[in-house]
C-alpha atoms as a PDB file:
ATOM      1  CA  UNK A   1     146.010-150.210 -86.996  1.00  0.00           C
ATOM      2  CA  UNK A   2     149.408-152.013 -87.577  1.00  0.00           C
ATOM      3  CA  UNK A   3     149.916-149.728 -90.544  1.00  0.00           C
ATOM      4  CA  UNK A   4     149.338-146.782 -88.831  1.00  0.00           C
ATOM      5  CA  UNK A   5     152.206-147.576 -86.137  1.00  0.00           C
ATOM      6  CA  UNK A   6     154.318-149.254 -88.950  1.00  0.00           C
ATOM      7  CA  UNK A   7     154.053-146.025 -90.163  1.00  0.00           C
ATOM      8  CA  UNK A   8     154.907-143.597 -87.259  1.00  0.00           C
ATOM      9  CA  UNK A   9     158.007-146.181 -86.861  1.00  0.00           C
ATOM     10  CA  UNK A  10     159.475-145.473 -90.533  1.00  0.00           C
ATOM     11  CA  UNK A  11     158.403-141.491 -90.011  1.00  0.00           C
ATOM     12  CA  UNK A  12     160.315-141.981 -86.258  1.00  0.00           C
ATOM     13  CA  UNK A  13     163.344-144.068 -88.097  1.00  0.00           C
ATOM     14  CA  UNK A  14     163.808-141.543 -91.158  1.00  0.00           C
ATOM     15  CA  UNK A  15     163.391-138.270 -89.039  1.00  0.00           C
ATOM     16  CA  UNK A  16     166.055-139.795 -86.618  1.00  0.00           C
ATOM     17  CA  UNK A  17     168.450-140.350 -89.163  1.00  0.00           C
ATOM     18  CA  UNK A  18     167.804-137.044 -90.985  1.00  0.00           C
ATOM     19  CA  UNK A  19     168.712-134.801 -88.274  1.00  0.00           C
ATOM     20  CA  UNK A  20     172.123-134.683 -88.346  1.00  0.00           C
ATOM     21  CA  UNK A  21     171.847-133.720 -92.249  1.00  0.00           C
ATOM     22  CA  UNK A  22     170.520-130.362 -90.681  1.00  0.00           C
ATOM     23  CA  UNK A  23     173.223-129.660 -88.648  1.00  0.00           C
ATOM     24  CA  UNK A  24     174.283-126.230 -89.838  1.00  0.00           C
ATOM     25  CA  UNK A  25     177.879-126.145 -89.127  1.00  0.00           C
ATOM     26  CA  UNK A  26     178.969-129.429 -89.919  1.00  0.00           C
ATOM     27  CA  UNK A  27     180.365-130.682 -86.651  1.00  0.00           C
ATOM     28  CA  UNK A  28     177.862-133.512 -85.350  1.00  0.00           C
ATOM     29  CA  UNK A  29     178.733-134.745 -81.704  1.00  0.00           C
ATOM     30  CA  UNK A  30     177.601-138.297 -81.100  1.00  0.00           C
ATOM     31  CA  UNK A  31     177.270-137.880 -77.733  1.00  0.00           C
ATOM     32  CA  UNK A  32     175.005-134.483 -77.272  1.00  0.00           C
ATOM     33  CA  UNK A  33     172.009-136.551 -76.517  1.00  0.00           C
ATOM     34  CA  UNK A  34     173.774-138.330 -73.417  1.00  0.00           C
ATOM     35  CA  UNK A  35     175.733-135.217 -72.286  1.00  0.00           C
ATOM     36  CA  UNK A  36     171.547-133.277 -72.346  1.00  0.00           C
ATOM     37  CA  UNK A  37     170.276-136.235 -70.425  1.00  0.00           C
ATOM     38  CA  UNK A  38     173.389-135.893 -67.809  1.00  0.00           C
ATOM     39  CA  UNK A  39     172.844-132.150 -67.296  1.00  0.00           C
ATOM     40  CA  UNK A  40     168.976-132.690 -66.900  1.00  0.00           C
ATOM     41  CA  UNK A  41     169.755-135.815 -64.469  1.00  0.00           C
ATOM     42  CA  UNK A  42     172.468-133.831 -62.791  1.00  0.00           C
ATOM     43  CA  UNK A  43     170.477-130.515 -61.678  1.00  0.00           C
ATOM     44  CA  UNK A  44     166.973-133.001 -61.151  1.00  0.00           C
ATOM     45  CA  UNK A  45     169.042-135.106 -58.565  1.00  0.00           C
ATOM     46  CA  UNK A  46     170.569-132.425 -57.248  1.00  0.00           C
ATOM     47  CA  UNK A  47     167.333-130.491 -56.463  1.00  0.00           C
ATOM     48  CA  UNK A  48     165.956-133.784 -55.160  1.00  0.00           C
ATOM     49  CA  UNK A  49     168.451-134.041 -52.892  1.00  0.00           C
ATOM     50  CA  UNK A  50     168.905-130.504 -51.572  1.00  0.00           C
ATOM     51  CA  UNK A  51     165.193-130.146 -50.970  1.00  0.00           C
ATOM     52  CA  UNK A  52     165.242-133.055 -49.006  1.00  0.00           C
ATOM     53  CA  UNK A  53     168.230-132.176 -47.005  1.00  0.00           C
ATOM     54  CA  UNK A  54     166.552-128.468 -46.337  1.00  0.00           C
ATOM     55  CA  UNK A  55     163.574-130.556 -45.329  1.00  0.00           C
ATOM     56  CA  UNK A  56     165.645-132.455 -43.321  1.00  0.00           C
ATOM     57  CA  UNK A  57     167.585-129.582 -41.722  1.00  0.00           C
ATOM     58  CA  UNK A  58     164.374-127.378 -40.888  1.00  0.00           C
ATOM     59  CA  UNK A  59     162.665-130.446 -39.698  1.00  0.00           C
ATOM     60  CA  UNK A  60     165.206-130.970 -37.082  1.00  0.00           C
ATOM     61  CA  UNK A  61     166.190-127.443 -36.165  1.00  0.00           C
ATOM     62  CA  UNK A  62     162.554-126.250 -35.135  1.00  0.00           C
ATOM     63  CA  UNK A  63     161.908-130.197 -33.763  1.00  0.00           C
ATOM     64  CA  UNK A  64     164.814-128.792 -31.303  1.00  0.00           C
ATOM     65  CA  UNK A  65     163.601-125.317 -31.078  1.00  0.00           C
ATOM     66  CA  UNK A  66     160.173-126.997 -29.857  1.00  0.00           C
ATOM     67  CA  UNK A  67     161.391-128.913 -27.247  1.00  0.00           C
ATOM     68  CA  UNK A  68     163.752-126.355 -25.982  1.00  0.00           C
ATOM     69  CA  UNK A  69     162.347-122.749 -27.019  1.00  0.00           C
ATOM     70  CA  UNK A  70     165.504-121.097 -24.944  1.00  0.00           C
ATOM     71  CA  UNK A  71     168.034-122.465 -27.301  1.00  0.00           C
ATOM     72  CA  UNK A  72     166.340-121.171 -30.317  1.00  0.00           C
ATOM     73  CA  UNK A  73     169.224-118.463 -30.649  1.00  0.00           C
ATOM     74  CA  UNK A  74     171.820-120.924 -30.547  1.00  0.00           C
ATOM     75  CA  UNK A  75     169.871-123.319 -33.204  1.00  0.00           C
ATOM     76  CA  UNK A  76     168.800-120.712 -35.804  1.00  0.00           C
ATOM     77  CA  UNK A  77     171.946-119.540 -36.922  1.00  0.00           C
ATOM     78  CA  UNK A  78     173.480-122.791 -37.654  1.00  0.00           C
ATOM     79  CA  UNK A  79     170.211-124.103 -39.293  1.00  0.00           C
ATOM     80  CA  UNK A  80     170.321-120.491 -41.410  1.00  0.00           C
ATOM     81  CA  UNK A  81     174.333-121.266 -42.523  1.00  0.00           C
ATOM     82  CA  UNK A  82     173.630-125.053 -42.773  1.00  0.00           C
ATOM     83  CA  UNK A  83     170.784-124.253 -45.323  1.00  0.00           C
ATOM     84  CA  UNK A  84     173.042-121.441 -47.038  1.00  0.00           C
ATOM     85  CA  UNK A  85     175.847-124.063 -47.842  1.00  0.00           C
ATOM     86  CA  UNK A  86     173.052-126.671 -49.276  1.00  0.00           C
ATOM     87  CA  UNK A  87     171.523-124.155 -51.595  1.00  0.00           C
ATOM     88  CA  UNK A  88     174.597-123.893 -52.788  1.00  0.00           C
ATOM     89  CA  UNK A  89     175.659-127.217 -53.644  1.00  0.00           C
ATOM     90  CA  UNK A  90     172.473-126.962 -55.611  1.00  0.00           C
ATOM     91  CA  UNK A  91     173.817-123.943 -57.803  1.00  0.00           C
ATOM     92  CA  UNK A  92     177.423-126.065 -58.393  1.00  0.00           C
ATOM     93  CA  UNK A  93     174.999-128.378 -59.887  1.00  0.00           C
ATOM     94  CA  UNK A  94     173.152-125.827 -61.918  1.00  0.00           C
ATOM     95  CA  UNK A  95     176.672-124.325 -62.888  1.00  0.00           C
ATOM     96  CA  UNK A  96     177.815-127.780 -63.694  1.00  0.00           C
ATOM     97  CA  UNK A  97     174.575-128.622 -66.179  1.00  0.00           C
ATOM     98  CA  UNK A  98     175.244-125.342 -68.044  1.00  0.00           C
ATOM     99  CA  UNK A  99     178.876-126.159 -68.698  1.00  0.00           C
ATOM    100  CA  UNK A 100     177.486-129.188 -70.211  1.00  0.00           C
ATOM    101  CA  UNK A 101     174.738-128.039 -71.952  1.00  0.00           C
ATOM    102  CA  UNK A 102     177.609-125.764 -73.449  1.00  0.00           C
ATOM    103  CA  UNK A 103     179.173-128.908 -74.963  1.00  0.00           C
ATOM    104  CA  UNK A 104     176.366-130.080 -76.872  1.00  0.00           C
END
């Protein structure tokens, strides 16, 4: 058993070290991995937290739509906007992750 993970750790060490030899145009960036994991984290926390805040945002608007069915004209248009404007603080992030993808 402890040569069989002995040897996926020298396979893992060797294939590691071998990949920038395959790099086909010579320029190696140090940093790619980190900037991949920062556009992944960006866009995943930024869908986190725009689905929650759209959560949020419905929640409340038909909570107050419930309790006062009259005012639903004057609630559904601001909920409609609100929700517009976090969607698209979601797609800055998107934008953002490509323009760093595009550095990698």
């Amino acid at each position: 058993m402890r040569k069989n993970i002995a040897a996926f750790f020298s396979f893992l060490l060797f294939a590691l070290i071998a990949l920038p030899a395959f790099a086909q145009d010579g320029k190696f960036n140090p940093n790619g991995g980190a900037i991949a994991i920062a556009a992944g984290l960006a866009i995943g926390i930024a869908a986190a937290g725009c689905g929650i805040g759209q959560g949020r945002a419905a929640s409340a608007a038909l909570e107050g739509i419930a309790r006062n069915p009259g005012a639903q004209n004057k609630i559904f248009t601001p909920m409609i906007l609100g929700l517009a404007l976090i969607e698209s603080l979601a797609i800055y992030a998107l934008i953002i992750a490509f323009l760093l993808q595009g550095k990698v």
